[in-house]
ModelCIF file with pLDDT and N, C-alpha, C, O atoms, coordinates in Angstrom:
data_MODEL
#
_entry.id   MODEL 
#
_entity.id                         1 
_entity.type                       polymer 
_entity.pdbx_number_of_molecules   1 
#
_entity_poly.entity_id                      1 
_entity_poly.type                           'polypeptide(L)' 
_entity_poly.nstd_linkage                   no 
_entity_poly.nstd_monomer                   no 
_entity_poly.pdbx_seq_one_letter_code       
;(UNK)(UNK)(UNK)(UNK)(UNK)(UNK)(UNK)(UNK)(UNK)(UNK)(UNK)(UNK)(UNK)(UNK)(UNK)(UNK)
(UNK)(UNK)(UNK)(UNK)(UNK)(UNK)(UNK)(UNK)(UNK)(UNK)(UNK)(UNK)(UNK)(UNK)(UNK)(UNK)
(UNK)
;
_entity_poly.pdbx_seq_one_letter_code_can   XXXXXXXXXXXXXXXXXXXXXXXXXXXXXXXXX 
_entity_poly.pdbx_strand_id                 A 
#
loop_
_entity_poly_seq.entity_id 
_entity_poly_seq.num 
_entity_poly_seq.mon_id 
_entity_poly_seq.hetero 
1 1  UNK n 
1 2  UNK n 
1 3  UNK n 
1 4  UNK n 
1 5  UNK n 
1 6  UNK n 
1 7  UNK n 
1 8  UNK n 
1 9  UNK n 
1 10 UNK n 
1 11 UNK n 
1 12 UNK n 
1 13 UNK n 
1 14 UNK n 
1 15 UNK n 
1 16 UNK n 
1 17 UNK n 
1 18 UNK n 
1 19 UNK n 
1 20 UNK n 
1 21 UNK n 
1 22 UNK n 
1 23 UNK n 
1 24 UNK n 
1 25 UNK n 
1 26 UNK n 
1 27 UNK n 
1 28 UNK n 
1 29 UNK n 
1 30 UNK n 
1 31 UNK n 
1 32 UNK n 
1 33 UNK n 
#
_struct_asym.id          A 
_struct_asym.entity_id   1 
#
loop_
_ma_qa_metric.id 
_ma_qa_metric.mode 
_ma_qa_metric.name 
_ma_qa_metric.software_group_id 
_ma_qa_metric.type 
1 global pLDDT . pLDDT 
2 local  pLDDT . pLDDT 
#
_ma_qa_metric_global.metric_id      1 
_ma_qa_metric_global.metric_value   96.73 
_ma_qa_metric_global.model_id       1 
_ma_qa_metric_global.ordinal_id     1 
#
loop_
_ma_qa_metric_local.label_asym_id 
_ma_qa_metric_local.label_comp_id 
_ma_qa_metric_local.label_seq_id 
_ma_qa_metric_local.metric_id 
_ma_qa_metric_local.metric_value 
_ma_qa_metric_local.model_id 
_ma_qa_metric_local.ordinal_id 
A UNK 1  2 98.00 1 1  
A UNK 2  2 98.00 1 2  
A UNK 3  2 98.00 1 3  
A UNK 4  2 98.00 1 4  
A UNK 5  2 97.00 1 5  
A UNK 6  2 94.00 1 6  
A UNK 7  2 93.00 1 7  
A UNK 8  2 96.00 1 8  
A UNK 9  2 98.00 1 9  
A UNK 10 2 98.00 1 10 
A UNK 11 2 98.00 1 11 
A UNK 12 2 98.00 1 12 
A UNK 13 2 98.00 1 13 
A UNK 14 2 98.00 1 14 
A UNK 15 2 97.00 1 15 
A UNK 16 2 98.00 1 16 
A UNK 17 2 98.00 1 17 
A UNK 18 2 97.00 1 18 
A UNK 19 2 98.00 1 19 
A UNK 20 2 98.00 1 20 
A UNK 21 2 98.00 1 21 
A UNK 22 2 98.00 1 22 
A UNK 23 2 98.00 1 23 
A UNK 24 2 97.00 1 24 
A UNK 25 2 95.00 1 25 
A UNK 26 2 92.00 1 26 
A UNK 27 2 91.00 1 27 
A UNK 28 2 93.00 1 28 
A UNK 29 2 95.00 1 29 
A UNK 30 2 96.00 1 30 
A UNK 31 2 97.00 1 31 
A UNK 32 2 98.00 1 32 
A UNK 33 2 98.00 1 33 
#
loop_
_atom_site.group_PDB 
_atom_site.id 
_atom_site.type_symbol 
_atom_site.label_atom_id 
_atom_site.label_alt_id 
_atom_site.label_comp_id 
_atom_site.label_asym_id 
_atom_site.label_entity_id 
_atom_site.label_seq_id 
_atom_site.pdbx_PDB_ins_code 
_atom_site.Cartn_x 
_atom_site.Cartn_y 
_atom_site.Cartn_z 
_atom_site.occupancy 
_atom_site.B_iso_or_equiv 
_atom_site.pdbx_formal_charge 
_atom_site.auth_seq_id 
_atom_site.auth_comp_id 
_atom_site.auth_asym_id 
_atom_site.auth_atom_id 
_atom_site.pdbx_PDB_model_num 
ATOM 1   N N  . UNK A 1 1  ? 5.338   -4.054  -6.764 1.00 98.00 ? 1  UNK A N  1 
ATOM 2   C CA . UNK A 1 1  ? 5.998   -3.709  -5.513 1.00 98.00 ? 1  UNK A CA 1 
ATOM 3   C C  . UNK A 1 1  ? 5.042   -3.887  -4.339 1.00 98.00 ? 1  UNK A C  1 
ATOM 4   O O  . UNK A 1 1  ? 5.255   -4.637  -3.387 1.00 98.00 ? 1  UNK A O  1 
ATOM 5   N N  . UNK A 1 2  ? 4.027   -3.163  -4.498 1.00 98.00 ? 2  UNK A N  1 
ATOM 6   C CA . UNK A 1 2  ? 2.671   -3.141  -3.138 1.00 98.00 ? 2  UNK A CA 1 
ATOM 7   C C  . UNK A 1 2  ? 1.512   -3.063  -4.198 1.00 98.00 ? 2  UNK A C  1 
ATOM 8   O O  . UNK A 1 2  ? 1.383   -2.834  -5.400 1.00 98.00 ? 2  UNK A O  1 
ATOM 9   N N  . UNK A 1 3  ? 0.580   -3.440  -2.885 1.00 98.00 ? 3  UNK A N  1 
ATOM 10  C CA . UNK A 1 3  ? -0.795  -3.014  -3.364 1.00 98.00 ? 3  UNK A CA 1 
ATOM 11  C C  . UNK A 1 3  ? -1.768  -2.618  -2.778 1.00 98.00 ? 3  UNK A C  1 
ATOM 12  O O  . UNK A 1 3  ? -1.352  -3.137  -1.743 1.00 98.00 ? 3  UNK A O  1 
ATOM 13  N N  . UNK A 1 4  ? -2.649  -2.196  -2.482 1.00 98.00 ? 4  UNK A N  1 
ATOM 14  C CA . UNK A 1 4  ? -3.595  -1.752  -1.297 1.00 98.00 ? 4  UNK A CA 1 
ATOM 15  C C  . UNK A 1 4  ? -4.823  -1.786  -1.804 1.00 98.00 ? 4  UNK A C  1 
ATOM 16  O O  . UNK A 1 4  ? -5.078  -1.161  -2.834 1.00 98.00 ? 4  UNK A O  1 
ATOM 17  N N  . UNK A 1 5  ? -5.901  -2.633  -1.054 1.00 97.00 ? 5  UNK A N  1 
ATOM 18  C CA . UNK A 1 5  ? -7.209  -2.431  -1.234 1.00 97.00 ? 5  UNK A CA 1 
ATOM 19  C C  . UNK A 1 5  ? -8.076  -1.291  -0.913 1.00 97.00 ? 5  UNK A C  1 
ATOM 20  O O  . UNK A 1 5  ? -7.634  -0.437  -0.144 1.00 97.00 ? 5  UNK A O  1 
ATOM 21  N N  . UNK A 1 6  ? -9.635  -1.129  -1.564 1.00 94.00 ? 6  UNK A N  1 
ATOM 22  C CA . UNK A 1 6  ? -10.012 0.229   -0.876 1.00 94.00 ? 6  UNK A CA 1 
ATOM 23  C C  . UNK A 1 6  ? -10.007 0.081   0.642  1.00 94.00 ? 6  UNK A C  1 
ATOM 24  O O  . UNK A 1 6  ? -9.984  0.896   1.565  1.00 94.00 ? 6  UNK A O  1 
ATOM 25  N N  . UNK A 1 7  ? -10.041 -1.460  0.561  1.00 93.00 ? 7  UNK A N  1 
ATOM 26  C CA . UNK A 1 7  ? -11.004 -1.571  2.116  1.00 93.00 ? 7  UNK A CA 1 
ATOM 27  C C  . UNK A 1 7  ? -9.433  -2.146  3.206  1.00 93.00 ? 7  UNK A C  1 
ATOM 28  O O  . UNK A 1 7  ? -9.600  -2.792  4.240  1.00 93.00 ? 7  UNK A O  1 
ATOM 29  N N  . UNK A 1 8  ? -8.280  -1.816  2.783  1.00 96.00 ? 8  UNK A N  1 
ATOM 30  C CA . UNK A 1 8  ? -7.282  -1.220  3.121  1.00 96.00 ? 8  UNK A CA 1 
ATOM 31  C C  . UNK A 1 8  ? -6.160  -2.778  3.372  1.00 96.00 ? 8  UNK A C  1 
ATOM 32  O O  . UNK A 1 8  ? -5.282  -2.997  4.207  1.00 96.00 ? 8  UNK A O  1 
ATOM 33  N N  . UNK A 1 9  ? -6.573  -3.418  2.504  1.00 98.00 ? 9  UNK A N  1 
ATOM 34  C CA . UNK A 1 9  ? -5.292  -4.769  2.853  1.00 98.00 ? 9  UNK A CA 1 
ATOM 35  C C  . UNK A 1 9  ? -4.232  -4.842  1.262  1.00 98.00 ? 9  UNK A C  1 
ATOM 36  O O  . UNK A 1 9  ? -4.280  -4.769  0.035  1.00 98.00 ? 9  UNK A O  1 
ATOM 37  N N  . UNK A 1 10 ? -3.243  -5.058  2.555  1.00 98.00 ? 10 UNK A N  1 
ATOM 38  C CA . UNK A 1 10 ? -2.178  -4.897  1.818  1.00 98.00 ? 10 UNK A CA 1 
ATOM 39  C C  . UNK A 1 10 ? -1.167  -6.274  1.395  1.00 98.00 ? 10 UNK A C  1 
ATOM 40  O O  . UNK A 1 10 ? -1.004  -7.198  2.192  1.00 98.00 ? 10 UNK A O  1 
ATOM 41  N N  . UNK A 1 11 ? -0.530  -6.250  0.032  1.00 98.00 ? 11 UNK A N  1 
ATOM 42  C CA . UNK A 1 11 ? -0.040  -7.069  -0.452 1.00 98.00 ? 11 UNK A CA 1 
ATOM 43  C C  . UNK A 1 11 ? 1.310   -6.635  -0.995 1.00 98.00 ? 11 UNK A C  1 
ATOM 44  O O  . UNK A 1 11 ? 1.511   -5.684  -1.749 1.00 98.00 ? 11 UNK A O  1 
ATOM 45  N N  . UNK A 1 12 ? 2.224   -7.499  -0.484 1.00 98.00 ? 12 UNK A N  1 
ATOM 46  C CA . UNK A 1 12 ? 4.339   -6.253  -0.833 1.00 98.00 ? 12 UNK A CA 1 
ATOM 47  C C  . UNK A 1 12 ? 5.059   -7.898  -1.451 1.00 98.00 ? 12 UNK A C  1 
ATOM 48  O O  . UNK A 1 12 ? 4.981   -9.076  -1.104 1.00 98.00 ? 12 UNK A O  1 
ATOM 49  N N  . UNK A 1 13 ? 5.596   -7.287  -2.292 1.00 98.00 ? 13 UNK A N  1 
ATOM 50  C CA . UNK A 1 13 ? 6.925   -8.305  -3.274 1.00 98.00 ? 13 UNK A CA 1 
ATOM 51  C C  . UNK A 1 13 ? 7.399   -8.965  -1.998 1.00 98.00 ? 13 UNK A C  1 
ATOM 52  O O  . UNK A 1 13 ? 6.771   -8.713  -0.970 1.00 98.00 ? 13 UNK A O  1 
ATOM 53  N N  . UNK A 1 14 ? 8.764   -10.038 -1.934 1.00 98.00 ? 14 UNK A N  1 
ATOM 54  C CA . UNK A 1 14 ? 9.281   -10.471 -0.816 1.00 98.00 ? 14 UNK A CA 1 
ATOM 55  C C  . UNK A 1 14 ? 10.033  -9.565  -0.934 1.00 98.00 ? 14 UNK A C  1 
ATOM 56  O O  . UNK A 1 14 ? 10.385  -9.178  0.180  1.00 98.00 ? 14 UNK A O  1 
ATOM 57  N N  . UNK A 1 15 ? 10.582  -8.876  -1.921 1.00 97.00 ? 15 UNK A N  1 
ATOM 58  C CA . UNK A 1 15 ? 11.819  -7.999  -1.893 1.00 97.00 ? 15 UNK A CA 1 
ATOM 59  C C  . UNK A 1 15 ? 11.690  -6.812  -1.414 1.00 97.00 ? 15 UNK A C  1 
ATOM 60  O O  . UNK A 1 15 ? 12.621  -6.037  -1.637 1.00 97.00 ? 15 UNK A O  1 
ATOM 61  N N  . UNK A 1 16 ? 10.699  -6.395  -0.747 1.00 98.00 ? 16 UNK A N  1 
ATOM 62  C CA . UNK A 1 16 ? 10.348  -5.038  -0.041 1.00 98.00 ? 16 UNK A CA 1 
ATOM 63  C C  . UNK A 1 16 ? 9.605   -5.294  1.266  1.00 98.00 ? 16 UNK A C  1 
ATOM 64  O O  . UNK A 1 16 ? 9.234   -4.295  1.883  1.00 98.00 ? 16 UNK A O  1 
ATOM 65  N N  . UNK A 1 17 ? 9.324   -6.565  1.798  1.00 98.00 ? 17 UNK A N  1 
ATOM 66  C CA . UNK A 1 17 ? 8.914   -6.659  2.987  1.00 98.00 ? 17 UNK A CA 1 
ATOM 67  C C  . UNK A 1 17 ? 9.640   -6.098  4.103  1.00 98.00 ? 17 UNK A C  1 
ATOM 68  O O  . UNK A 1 17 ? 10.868  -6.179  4.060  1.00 98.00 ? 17 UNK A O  1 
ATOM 69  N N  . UNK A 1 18 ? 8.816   -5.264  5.590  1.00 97.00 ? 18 UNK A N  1 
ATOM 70  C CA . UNK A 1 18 ? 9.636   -5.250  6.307  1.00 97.00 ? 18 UNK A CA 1 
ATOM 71  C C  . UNK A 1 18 ? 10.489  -3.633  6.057  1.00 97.00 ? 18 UNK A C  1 
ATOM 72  O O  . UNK A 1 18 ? 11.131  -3.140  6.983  1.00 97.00 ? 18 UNK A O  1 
ATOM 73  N N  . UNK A 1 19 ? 10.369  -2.906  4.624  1.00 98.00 ? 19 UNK A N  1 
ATOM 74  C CA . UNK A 1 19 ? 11.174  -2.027  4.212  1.00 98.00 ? 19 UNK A CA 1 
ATOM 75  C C  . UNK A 1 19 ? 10.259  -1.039  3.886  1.00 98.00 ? 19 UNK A C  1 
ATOM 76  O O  . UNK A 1 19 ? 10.149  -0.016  4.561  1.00 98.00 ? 19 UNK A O  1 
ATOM 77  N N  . UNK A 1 20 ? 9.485   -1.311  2.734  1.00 98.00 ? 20 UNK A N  1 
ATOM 78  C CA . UNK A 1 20 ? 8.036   -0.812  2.007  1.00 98.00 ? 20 UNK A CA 1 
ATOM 79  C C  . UNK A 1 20 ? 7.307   -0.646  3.118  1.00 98.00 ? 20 UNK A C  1 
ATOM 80  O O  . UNK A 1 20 ? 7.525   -1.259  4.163  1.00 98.00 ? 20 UNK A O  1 
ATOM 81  N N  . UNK A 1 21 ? 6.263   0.322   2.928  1.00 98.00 ? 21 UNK A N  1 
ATOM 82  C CA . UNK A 1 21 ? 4.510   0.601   3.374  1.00 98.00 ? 21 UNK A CA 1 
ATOM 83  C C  . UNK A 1 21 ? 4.234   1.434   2.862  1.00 98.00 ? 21 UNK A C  1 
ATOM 84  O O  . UNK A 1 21 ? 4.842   2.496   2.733  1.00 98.00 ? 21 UNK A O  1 
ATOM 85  N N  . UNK A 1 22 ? 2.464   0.861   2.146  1.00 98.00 ? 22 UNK A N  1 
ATOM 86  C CA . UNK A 1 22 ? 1.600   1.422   1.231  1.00 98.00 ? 22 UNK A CA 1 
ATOM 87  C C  . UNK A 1 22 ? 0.639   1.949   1.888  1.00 98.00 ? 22 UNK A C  1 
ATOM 88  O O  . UNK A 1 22 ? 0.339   1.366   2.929  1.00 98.00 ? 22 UNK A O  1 
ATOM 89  N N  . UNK A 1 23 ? 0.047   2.885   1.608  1.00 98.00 ? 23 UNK A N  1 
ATOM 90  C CA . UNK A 1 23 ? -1.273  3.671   2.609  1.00 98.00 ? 23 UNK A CA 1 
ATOM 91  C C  . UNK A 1 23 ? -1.499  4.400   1.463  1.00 98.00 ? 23 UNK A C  1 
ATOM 92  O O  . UNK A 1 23 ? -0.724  4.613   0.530  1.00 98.00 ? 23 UNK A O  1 
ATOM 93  N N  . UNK A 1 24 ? -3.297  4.973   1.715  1.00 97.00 ? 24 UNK A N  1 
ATOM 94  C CA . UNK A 1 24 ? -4.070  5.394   0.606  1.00 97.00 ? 24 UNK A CA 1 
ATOM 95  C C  . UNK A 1 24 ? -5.017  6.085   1.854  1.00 97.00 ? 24 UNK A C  1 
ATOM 96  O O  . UNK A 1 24 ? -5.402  5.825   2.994  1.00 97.00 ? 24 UNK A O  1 
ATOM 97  N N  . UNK A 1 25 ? -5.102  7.029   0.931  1.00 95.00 ? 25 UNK A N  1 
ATOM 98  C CA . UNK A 1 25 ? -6.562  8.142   1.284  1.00 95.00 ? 25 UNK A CA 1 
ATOM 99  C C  . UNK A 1 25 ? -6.833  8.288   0.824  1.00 95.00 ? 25 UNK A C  1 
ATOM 100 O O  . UNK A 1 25 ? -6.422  9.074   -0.029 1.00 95.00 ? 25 UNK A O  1 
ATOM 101 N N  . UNK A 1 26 ? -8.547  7.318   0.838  1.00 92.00 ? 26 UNK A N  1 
ATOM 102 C CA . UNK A 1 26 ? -9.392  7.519   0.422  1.00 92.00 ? 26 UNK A CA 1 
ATOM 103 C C  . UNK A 1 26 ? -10.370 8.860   0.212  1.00 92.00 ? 26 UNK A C  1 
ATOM 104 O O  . UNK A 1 26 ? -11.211 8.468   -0.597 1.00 92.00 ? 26 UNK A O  1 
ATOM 105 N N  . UNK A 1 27 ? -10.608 9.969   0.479  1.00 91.00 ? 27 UNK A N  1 
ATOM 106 C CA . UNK A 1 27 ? -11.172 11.153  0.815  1.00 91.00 ? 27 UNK A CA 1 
ATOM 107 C C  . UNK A 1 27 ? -10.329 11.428  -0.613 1.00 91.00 ? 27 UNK A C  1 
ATOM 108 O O  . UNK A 1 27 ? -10.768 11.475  -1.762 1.00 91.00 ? 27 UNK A O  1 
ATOM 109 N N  . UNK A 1 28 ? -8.711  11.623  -0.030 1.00 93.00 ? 28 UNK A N  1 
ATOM 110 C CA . UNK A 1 28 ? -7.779  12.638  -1.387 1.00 93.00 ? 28 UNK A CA 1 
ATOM 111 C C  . UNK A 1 28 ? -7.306  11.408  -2.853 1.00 93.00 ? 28 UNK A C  1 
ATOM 112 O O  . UNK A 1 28 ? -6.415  11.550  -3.691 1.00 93.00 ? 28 UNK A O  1 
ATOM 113 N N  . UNK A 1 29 ? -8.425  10.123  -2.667 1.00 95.00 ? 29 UNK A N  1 
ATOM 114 C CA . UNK A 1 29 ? -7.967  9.383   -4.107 1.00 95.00 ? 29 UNK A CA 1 
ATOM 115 C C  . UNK A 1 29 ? -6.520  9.371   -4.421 1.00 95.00 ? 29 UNK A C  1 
ATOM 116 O O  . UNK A 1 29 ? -6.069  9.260   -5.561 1.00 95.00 ? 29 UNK A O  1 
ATOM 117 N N  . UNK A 1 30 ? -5.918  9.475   -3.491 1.00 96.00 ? 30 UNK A N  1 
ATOM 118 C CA . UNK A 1 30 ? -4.246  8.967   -2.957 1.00 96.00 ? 30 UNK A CA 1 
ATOM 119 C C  . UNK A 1 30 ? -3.456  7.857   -2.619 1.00 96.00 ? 30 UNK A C  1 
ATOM 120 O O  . UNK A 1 30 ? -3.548  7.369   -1.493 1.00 96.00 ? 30 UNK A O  1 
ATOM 121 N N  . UNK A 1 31 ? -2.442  7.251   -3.736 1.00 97.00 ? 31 UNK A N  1 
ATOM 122 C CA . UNK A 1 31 ? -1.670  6.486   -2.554 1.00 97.00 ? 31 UNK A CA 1 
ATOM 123 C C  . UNK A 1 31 ? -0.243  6.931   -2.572 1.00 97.00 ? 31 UNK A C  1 
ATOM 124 O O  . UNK A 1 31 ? 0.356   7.648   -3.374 1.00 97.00 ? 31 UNK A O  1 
ATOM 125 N N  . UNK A 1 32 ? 0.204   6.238   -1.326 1.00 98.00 ? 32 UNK A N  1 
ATOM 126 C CA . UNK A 1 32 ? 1.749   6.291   -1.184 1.00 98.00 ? 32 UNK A CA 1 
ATOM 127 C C  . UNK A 1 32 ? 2.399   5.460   -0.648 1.00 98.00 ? 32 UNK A C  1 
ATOM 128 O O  . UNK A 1 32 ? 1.908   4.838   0.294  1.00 98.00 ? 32 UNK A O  1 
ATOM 129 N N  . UNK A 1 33 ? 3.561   5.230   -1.044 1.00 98.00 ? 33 UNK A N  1 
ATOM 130 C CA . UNK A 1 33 ? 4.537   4.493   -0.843 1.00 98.00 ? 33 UNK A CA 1 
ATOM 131 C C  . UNK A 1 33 ? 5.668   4.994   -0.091 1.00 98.00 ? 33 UNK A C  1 
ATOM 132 O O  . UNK A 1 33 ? 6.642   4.271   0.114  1.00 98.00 ? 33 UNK A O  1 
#
């Protein structure tokens, strides 16, 4: 679906572009969608 680097770049299916966003915190070893 997504993906997120530590160093924060992001990569989304075509089928969730535009719809999806991935973000991560780093500090709380977190991601979300």
């Amino acid at each position: 679906v997504a993906t997120i680097t530590s160093g924060g770049s992001t990569n989304y299916a075509d089928s969730v572009k535009g719809r999806f966003t991935i973000s991560r915190d780093n500090a709380k070893n977190t991601v979300y969608l």
